[in-house]
C-alpha atoms as a PDB file:
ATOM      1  CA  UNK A   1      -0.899  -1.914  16.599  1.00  0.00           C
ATOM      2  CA  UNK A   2      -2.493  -3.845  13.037  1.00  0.00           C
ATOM      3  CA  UNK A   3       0.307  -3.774  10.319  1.00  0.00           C
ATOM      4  CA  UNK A   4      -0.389  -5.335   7.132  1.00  0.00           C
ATOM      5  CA  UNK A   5       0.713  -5.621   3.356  1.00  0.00           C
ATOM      6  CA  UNK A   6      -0.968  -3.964   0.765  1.00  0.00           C
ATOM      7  CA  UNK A   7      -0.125  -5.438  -3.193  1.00  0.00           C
ATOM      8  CA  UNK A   8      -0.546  -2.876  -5.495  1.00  0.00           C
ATOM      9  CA  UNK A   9      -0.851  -2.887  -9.310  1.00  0.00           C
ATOM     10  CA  UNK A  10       0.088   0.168 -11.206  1.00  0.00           C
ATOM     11  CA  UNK A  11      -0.541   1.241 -14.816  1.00  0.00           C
ATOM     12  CA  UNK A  12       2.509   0.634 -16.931  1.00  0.00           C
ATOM     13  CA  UNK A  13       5.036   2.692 -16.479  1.00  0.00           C
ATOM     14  CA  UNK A  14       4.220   4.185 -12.995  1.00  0.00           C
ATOM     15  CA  UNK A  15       5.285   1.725 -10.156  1.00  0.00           C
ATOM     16  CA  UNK A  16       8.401   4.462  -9.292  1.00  0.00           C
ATOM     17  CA  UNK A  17       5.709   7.113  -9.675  1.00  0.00           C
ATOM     18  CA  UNK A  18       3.487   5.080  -7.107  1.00  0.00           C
ATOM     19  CA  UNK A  19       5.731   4.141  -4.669  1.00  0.00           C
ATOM     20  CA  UNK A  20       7.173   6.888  -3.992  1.00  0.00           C
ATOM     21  CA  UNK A  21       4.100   8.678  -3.589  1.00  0.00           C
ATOM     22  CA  UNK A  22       2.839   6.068  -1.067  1.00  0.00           C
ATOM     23  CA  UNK A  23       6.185   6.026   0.663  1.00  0.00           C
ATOM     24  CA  UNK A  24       4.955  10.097   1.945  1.00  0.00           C
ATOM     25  CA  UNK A  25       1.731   8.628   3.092  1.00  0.00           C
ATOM     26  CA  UNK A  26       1.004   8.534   6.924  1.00  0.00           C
ATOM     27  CA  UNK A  27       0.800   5.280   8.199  1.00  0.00           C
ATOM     28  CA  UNK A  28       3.129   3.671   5.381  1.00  0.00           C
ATOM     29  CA  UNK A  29       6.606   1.932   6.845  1.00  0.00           C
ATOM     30  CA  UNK A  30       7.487   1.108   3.597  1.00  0.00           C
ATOM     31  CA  UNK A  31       7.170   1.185  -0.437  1.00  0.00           C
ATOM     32  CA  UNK A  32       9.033  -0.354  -2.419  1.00  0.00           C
ATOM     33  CA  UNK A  33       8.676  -1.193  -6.587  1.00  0.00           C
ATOM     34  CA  UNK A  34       8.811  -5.022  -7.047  1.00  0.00           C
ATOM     35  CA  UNK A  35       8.916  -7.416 -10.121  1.00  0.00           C
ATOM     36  CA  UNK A  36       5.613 -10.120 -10.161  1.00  0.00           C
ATOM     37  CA  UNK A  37       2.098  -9.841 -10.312  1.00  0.00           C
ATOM     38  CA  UNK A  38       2.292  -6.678  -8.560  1.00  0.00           C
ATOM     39  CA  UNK A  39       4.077  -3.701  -9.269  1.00  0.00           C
ATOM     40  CA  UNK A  40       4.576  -2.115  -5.343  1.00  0.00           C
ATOM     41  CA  UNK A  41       4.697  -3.790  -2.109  1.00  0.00           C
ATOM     42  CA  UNK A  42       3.694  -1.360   0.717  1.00  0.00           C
ATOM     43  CA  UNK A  43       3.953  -1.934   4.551  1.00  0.00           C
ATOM     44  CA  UNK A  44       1.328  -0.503   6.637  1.00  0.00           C
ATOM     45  CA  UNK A  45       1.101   0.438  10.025  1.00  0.00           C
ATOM     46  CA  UNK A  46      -2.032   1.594  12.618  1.00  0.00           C
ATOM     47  CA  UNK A  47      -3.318   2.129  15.579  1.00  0.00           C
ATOM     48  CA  UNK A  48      -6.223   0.052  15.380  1.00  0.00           C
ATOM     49  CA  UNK A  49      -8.001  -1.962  12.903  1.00  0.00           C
ATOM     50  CA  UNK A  50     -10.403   0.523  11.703  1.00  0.00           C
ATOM     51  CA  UNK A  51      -8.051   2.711  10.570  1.00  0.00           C
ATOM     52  CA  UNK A  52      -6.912   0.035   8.237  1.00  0.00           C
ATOM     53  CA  UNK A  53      -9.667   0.489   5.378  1.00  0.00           C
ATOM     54  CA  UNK A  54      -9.691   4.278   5.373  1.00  0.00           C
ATOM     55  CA  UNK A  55      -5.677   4.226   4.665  1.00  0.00           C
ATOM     56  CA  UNK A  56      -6.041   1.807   2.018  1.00  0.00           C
ATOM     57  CA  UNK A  57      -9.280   2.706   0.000  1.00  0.00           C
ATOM     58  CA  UNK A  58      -9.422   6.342   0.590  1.00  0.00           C
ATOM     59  CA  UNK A  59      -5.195   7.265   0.384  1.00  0.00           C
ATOM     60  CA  UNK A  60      -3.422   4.685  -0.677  1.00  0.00           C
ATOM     61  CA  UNK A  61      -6.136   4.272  -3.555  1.00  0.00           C
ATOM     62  CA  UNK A  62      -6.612   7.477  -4.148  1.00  0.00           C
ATOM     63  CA  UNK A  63      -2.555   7.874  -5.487  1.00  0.00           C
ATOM     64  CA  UNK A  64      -2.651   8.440  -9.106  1.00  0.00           C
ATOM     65  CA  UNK A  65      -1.358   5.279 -10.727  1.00  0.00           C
ATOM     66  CA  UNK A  66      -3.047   2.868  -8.999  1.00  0.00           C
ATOM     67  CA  UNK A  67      -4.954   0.213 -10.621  1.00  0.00           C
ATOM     68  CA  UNK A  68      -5.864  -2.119  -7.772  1.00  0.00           C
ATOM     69  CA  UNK A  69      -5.179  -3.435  -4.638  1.00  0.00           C
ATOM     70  CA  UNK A  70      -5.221  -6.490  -2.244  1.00  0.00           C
ATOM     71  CA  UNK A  71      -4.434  -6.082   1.336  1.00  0.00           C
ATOM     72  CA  UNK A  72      -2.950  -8.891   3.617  1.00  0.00           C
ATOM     73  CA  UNK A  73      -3.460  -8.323   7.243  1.00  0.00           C
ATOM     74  CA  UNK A  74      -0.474  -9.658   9.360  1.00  0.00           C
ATOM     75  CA  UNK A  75      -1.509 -11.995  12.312  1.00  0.00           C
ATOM     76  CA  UNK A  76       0.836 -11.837  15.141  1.00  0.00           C
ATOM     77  CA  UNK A  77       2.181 -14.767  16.127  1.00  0.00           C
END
């Protein structure tokens, strides 16, 4: 299992719009609207790691709203 956190930015105005679009996505734990440099924190979860860039740059990106992202890979410890 890879989980990781993905920090979103948003055009004004659409971090509820965002998140809870992203919260419907496969793979997504959680999505939640946030106050800081980014605008929605979302928690990922998959099988393996190379399902990791196809969740964030093709559906997670793809959610109208989005301006960029940065994902953080969690290391278990």
């Amino acid at each position: 299992m890879v989980e990781a956190y993905v920090l979103v930015q948003t055009a004004v105005g659409r971090a509820g719009q965002v998140s809870a679009a992203l919260a419907s996505l496969a793979g997504v734990s959680l999505a939640e609207s946030v106050t800081g440099p980014y605008d929605v924190v979302v928690r990922v979860r998959v099988a393996a790691i190379d399902e990791l860039g196809p969740l964030v740059a093709e559906r997670i990106a793809g959610v109208p709203g989005i301006t960029r992202t940065v994902t953080c890979t969690i290391i278990p410890g």
